[in-house]
C-alpha atoms as a PDB file:
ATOM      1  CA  UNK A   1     -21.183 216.982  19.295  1.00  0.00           C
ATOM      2  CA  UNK A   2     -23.646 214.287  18.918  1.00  0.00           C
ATOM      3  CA  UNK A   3     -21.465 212.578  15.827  1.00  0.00           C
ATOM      4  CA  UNK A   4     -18.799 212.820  18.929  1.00  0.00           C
ATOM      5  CA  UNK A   5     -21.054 211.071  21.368  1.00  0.00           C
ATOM      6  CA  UNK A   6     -21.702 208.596  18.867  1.00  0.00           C
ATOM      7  CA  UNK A   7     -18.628 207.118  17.946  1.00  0.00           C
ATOM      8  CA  UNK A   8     -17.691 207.170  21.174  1.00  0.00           C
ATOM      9  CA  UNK A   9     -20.953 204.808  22.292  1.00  0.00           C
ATOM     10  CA  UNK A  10     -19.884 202.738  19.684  1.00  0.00           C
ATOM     11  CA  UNK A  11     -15.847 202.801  20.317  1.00  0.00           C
ATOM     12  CA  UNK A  12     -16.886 202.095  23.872  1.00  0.00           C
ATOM     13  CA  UNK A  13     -19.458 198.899  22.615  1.00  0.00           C
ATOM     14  CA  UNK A  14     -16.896 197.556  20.421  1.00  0.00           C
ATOM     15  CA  UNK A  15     -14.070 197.681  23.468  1.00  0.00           C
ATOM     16  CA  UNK A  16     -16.141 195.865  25.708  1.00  0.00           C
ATOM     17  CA  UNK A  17     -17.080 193.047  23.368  1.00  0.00           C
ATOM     18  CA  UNK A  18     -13.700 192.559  22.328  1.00  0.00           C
ATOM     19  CA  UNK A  19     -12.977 192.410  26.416  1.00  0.00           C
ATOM     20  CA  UNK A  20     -15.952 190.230  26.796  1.00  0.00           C
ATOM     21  CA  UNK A  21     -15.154 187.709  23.607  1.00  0.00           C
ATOM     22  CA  UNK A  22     -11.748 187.389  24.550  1.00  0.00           C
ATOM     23  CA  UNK A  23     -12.321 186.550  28.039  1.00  0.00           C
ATOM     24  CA  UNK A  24     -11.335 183.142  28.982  1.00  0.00           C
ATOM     25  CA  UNK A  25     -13.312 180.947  31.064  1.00  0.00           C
ATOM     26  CA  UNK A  26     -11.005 181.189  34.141  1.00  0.00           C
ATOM     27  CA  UNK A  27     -12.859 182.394  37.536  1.00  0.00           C
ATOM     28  CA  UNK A  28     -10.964 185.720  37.364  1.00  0.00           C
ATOM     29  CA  UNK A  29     -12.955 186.082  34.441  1.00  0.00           C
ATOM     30  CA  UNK A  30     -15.995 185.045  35.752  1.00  0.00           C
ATOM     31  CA  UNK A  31     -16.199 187.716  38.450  1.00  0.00           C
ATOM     32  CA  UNK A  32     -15.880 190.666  36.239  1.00  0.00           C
ATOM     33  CA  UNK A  33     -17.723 189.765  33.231  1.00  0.00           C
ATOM     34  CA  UNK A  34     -21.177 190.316  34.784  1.00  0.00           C
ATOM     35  CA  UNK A  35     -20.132 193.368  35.653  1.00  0.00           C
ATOM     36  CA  UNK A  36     -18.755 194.670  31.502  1.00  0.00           C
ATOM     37  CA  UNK A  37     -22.612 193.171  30.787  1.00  0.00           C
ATOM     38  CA  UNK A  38     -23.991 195.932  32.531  1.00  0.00           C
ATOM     39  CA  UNK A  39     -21.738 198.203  31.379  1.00  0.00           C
ATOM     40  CA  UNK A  40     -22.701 196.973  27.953  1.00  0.00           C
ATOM     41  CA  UNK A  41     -25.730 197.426  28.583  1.00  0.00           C
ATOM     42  CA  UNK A  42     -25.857 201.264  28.927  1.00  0.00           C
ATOM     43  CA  UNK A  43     -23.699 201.687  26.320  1.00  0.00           C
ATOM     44  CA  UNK A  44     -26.775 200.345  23.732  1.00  0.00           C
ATOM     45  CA  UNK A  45     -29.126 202.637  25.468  1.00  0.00           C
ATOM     46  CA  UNK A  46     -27.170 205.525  25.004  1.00  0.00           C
ATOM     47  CA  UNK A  47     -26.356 205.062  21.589  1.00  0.00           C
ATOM     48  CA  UNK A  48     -30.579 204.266  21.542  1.00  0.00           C
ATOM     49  CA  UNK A  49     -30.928 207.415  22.572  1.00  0.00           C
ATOM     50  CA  UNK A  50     -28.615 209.517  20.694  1.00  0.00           C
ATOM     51  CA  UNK A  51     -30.926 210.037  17.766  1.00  0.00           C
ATOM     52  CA  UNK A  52     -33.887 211.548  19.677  1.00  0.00           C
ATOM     53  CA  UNK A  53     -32.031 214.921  19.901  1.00  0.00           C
ATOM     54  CA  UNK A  54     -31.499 215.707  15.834  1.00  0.00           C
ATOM     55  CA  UNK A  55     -28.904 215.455  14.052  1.00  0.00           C
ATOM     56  CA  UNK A  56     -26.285 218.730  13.818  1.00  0.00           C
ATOM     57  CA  UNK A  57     -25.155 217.410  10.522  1.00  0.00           C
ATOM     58  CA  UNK A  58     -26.416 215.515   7.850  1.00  0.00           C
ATOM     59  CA  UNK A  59     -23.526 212.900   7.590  1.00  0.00           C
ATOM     60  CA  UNK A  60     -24.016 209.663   8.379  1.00  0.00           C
ATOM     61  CA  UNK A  61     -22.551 208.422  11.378  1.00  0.00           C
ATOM     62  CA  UNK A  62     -19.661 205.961  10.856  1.00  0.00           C
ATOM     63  CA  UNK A  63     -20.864 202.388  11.728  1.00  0.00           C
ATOM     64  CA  UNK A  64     -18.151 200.512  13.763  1.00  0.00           C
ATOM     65  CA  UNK A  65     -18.310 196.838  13.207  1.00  0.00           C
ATOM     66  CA  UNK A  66     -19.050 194.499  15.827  1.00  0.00           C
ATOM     67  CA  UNK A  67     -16.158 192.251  16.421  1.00  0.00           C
ATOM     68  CA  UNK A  68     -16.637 188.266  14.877  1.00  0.00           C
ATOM     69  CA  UNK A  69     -15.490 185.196  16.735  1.00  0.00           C
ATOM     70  CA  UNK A  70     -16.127 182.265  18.734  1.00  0.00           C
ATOM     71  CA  UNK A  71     -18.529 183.887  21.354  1.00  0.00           C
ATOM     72  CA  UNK A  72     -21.048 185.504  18.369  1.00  0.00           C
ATOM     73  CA  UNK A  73     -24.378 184.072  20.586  1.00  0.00           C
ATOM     74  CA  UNK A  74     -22.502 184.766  23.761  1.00  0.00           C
ATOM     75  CA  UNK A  75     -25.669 187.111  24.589  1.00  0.00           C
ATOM     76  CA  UNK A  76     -28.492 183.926  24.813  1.00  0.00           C
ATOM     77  CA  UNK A  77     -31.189 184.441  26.914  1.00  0.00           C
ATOM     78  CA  UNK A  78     -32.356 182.330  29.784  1.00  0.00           C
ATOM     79  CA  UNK A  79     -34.548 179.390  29.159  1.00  0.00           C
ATOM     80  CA  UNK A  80     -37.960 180.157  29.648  1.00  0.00           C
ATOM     81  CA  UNK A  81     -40.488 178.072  31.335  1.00  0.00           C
ATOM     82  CA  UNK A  82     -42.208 175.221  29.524  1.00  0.00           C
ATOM     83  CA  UNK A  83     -46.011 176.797  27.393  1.00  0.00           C
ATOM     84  CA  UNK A  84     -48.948 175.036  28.337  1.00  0.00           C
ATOM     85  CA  UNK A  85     -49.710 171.654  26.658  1.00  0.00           C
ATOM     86  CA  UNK A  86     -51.573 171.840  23.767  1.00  0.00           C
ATOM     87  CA  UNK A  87     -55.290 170.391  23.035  1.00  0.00           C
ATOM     88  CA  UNK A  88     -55.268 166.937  21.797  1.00  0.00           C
ATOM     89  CA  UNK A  89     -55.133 166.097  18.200  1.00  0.00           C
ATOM     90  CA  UNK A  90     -57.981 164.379  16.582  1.00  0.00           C
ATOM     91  CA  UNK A  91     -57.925 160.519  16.802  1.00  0.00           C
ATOM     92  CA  UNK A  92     -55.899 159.199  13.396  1.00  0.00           C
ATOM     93  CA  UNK A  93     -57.561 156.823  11.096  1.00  0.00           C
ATOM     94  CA  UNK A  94     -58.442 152.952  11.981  1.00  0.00           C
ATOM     95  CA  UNK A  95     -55.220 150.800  10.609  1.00  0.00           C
ATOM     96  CA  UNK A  96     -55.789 147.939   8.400  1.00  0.00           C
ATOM     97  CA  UNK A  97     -56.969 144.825  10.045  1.00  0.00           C
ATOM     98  CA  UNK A  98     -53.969 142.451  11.436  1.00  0.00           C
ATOM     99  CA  UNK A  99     -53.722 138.662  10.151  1.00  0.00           C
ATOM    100  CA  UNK A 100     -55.652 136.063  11.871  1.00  0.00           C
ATOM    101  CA  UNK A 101     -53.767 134.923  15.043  1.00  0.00           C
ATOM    102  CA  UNK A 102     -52.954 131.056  16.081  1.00  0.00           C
ATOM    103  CA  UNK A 103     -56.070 129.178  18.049  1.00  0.00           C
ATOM    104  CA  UNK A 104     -55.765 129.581  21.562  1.00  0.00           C
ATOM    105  CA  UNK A 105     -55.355 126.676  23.891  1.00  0.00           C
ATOM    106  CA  UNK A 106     -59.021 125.326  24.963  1.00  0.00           C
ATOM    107  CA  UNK A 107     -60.099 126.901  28.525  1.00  0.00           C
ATOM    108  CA  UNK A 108     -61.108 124.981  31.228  1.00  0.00           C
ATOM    109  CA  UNK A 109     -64.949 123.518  31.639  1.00  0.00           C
ATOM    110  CA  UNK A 110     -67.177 125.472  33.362  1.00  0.00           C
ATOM    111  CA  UNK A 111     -69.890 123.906  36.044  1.00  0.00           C
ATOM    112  CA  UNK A 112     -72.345 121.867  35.094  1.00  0.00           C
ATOM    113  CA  UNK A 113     -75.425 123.968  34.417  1.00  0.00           C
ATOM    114  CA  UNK A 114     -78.672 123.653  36.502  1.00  0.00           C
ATOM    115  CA  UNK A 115     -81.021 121.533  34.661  1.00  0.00           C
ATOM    116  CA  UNK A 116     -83.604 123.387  32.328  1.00  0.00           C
ATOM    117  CA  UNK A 117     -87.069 123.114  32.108  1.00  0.00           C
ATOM    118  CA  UNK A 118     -88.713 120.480  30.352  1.00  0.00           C
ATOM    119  CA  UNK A 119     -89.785 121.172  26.272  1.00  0.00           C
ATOM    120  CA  UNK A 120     -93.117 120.951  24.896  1.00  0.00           C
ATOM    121  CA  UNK A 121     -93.576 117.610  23.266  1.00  0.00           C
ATOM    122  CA  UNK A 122     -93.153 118.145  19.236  1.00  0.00           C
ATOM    123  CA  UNK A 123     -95.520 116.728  16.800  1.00  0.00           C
ATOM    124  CA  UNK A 124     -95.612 113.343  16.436  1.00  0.00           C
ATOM    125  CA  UNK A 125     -93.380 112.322  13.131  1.00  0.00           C
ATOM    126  CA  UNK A 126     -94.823 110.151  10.520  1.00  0.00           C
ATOM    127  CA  UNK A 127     -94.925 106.584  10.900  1.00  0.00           C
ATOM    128  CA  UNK A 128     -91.930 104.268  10.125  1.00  0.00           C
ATOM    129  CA  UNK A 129     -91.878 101.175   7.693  1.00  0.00           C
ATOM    130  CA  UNK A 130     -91.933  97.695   9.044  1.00  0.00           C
ATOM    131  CA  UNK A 131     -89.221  96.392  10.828  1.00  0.00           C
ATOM    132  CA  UNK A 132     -87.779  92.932   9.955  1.00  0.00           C
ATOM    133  CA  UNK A 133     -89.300  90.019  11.527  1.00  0.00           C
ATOM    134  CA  UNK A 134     -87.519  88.643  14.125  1.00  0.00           C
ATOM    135  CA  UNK A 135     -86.171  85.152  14.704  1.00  0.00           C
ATOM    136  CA  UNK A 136     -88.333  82.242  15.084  1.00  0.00           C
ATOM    137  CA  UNK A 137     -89.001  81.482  18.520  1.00  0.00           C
ATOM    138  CA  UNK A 138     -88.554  78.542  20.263  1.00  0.00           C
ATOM    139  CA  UNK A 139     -91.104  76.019  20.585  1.00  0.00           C
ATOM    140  CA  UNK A 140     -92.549  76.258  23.975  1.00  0.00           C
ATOM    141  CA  UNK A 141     -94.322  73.748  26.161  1.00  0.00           C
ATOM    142  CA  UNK A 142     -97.592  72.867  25.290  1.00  0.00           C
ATOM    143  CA  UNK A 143    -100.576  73.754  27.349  1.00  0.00           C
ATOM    144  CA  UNK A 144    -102.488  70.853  29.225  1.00  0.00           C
ATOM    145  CA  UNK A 145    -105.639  70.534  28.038  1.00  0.00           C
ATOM    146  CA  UNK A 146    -108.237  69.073  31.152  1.00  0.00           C
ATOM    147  CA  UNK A 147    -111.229  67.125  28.939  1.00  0.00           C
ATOM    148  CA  UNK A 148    -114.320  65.908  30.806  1.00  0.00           C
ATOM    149  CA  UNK A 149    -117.639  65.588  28.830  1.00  0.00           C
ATOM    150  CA  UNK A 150    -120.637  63.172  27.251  1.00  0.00           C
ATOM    151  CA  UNK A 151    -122.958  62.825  25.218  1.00  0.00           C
ATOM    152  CA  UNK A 152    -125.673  60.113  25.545  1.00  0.00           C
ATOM    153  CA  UNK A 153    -129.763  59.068  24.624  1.00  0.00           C
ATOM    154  CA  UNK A 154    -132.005  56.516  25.293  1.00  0.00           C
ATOM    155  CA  UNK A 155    -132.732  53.338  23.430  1.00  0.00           C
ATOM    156  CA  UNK A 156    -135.720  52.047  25.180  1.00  0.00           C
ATOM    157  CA  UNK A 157    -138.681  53.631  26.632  1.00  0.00           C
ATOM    158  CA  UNK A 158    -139.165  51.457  29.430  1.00  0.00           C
ATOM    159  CA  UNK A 159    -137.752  53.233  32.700  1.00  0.00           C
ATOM    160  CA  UNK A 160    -138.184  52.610  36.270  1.00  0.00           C
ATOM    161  CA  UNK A 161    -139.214  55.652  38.615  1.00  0.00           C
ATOM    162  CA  UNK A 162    -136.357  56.939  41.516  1.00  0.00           C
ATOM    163  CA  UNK A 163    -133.909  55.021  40.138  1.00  0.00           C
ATOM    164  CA  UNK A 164    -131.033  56.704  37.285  1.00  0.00           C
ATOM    165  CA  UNK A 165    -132.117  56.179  33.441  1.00  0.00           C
ATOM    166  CA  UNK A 166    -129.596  54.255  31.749  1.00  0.00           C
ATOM    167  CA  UNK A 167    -128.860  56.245  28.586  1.00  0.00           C
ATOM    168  CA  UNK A 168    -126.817  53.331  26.581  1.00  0.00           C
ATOM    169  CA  UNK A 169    -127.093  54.873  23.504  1.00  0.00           C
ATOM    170  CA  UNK A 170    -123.404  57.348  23.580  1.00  0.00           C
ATOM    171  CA  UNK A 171    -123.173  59.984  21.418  1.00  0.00           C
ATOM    172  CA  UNK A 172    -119.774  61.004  23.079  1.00  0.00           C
ATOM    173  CA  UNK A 173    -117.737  59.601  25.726  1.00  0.00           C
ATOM    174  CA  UNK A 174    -114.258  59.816  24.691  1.00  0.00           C
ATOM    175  CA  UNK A 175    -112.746  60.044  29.077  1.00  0.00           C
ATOM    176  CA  UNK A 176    -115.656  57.262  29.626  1.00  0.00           C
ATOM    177  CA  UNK A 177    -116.634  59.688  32.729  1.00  0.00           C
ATOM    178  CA  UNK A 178    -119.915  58.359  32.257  1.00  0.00           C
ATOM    179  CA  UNK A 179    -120.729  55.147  32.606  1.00  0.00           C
ATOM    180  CA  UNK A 180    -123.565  53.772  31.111  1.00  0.00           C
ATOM    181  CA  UNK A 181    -123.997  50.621  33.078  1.00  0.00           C
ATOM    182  CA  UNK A 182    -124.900  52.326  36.145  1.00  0.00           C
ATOM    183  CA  UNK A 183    -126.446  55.929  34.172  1.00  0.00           C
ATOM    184  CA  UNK A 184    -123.835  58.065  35.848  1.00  0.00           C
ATOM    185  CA  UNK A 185    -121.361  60.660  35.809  1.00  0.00           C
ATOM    186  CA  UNK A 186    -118.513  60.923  37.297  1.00  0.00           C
ATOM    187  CA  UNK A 187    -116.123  63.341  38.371  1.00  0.00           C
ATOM    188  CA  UNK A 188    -112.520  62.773  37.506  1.00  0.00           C
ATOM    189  CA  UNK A 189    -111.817  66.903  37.109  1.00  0.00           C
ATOM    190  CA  UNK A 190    -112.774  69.272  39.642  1.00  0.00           C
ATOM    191  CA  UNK A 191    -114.104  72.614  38.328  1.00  0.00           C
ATOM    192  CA  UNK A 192    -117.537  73.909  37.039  1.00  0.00           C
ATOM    193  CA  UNK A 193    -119.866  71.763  35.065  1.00  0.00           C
ATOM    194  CA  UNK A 194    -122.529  72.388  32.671  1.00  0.00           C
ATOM    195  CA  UNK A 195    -125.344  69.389  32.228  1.00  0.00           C
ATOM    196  CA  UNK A 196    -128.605  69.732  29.838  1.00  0.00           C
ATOM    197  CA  UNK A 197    -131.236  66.990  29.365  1.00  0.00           C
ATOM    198  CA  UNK A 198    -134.515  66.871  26.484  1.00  0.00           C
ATOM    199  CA  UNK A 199    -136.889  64.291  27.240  1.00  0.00           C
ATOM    200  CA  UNK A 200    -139.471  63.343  24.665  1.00  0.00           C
ATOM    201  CA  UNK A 201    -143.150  62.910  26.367  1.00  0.00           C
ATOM    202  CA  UNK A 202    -145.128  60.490  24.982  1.00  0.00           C
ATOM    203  CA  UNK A 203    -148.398  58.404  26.444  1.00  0.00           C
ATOM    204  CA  UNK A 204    -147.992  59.900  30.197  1.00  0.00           C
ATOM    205  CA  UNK A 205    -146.846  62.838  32.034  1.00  0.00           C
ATOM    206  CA  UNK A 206    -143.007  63.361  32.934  1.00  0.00           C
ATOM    207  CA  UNK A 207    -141.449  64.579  35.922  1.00  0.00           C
ATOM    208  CA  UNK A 208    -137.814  63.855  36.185  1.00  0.00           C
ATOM    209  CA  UNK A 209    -135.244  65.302  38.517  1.00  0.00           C
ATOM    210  CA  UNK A 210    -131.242  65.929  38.061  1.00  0.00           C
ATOM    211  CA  UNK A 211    -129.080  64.575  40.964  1.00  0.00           C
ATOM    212  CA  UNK A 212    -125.816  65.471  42.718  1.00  0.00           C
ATOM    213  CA  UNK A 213    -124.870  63.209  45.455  1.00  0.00           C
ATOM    214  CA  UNK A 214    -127.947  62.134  45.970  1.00  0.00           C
ATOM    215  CA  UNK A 215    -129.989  65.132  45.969  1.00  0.00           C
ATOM    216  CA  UNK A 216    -132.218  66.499  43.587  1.00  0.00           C
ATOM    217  CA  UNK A 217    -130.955  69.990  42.438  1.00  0.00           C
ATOM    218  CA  UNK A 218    -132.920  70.483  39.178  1.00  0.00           C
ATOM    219  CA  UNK A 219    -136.989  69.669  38.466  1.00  0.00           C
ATOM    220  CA  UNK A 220    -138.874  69.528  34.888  1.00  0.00           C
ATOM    221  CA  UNK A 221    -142.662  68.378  34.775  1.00  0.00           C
ATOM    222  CA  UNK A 222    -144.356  68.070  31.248  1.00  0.00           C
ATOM    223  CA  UNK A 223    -148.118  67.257  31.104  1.00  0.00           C
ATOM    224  CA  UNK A 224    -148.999  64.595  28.216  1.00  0.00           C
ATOM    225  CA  UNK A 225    -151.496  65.678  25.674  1.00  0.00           C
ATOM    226  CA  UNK A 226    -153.692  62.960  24.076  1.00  0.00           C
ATOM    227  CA  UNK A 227    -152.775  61.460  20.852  1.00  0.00           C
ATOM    228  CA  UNK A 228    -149.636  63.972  20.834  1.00  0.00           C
ATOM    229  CA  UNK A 229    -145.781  63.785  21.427  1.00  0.00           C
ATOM    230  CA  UNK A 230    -144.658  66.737  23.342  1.00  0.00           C
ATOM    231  CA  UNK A 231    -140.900  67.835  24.855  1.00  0.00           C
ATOM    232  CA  UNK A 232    -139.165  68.766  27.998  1.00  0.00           C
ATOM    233  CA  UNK A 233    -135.991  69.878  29.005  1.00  0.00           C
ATOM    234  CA  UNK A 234    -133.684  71.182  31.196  1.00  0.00           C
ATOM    235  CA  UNK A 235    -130.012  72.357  31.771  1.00  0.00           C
ATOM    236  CA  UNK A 236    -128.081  73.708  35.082  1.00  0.00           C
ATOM    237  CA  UNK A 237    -124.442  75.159  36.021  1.00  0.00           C
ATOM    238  CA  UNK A 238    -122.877  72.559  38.621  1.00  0.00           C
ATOM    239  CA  UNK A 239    -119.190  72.920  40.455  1.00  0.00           C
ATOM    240  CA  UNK A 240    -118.080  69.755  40.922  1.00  0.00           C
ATOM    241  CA  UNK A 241    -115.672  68.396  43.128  1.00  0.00           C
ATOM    242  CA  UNK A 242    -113.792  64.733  41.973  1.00  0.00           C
ATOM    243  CA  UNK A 243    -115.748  61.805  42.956  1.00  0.00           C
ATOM    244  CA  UNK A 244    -119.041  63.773  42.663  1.00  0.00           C
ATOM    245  CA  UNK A 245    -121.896  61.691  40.769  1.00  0.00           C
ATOM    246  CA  UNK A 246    -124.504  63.505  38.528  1.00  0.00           C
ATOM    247  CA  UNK A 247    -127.274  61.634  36.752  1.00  0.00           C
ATOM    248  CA  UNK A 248    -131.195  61.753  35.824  1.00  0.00           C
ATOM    249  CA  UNK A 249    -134.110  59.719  37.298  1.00  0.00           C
ATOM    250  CA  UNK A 250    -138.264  59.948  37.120  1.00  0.00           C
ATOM    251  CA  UNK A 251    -139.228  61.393  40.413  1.00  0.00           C
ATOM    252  CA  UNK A 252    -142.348  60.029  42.419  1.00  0.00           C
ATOM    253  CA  UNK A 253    -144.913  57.164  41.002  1.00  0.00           C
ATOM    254  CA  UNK A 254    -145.151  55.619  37.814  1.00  0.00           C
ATOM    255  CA  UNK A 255    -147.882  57.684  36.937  1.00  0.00           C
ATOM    256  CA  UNK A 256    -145.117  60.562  35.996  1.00  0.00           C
ATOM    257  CA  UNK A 257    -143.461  57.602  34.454  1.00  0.00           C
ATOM    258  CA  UNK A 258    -143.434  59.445  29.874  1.00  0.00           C
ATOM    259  CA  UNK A 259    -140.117  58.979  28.663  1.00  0.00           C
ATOM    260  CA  UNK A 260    -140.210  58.190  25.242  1.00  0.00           C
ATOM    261  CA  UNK A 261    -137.982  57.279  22.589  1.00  0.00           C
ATOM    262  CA  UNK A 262    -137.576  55.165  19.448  1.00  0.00           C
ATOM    263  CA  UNK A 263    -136.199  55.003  16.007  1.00  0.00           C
ATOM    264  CA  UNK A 264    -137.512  58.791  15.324  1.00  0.00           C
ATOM    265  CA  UNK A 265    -137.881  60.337  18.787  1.00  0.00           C
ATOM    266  CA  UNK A 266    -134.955  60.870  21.235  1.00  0.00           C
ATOM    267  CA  UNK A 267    -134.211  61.729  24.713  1.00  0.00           C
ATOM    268  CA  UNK A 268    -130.827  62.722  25.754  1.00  0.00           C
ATOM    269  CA  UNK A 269    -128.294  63.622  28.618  1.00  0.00           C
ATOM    270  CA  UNK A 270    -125.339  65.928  28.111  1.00  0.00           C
ATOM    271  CA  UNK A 271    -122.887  66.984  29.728  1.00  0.00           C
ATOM    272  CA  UNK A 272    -118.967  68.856  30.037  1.00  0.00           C
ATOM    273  CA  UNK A 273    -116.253  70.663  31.320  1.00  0.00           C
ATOM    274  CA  UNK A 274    -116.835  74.742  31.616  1.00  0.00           C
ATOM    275  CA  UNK A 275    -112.886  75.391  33.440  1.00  0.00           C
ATOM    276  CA  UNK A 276    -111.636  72.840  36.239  1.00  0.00           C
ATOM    277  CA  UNK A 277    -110.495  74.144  39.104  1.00  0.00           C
ATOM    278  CA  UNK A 278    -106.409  75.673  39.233  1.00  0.00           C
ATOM    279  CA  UNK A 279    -106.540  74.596  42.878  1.00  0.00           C
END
């Protein structure tokens, strides 16, 4: 019975593929061929279950082949729905370095900066060899000079009181701004004026007197010793203005009348320039 039951499953397997393979693809076909799938269907479970129930007899049962042709995976399932992605791979090795690219096109300046603070001053370097001298200059004009002085002494002793000793004997008097006719000097430069006088004493006492415009700015008084030739002097700082007159006279009586001088013994009266006056 069961052998029965079994070739019959399979007759009925094989009719309905053959139905189902041969099929066209008209829409008749496409009505009725869901429906020979389900019948299909329990055809493979009954033949499934066939062999649960023993076998009466120990023949094998005849295998009927399954038809062959153009629809052999006519049974595919349905596309199932897409499996989760996958974790990612690991990162891949670092590729060999590229060549060199072409120099880019220079970018356009940037702002001028804020100005920085200033550095500490460095060390000073070492010092540098001589330059070359420079060009000779051009001769420039030649300072003015102003000149004003004398240099004079006495030649005879014999004076006369409050009058101006006539030194005749000139040392110096290259301007001639003294004149030794009269025993003065006088002022061609303005400015300041220095004037000195040593008198040698001899026989009486000496007082003589140094005169600016008639007035006596400057007093020297020597006592005489007896049987002895003594000295006196004098000197003063005078501003002078031109036409000013400066000489030397023996003030009061001719008691104070000493002045001495001869072939050994002299008495002078100097005088000069310091600076004349810019003005």
């Amino acid at each position: 019975m069961s052998t029965r039951l079994l070739r019959l499953g399979h007759l009925l397997l094989t009719s309905i593929l053959t139905e189902v393979c041969g099929s066209d693809s008209t829409p008749e076909a496409q009505v009725w061929v869901p429906g020979l799938r389900m019948l299909l269907l329990g055809a493979v479970l009954l033949l499934l279950a066939l062999p649960s129930h023993g076998q009466e007899n120990s023949e094998a049962p005849e295998v009927l082949p399954i038809p062959k042709g153009a629809c052999a995976g006519w049974m595919a399932g349905i596309p199932g729905h897409p499996g989760h992605n996958g974790t990612p791979g690991r990162d891949g090795r670092d590729g060999s370095p590229g060549e060199k690219g072409e120099k880019g096109d220079p970018g356009f300046a940037g702002p001028k900066g804020d100005t920085g603070e200033t550095g500490v001053t460095g060390v000073e370097g070492p010092r540098g060899f001589p330059g070359i001298p420079g060009r000779k200059g051009e001769p420039g004009e030649s300072a003015y000079v102003y000149r004003s002085a004398f240099s004079v002494g006495l030649e005879t002793r014999v004076t006369i009181p409050n009058v101006p000793i006539r030194f005749t004997k000139i040392f110096y008097n290259q301007q001639s701004h003294y004149d030794g006719t009269t025993g003065k000097f006088y002022c061609n430069i303005p400015g300041l004026y220095y004037f000195s006088y040593h008198i040698t004493v001899y026989l009486k006492d000496v007082k003589v007197s140094l005169y600016k415009k008639d007035k006596a700015v400057l007093f020297t008084y020597d006592q005489f010793q007896d049987k002895n030739v003594d000295q006196a002097s004098g000197s003063v700082l005078l501003y002078l203005e031109k036409g000013d007159q400066v000489w030397l006279q023996v003030y009061g009586d001719g008691e104070n009348n000493g002045v001495y001088a001869d072939n050994v013994h002299d008495s002078t009266f100097t005088g000069f320039l310091l600076y004349h006056d810019i003005e």
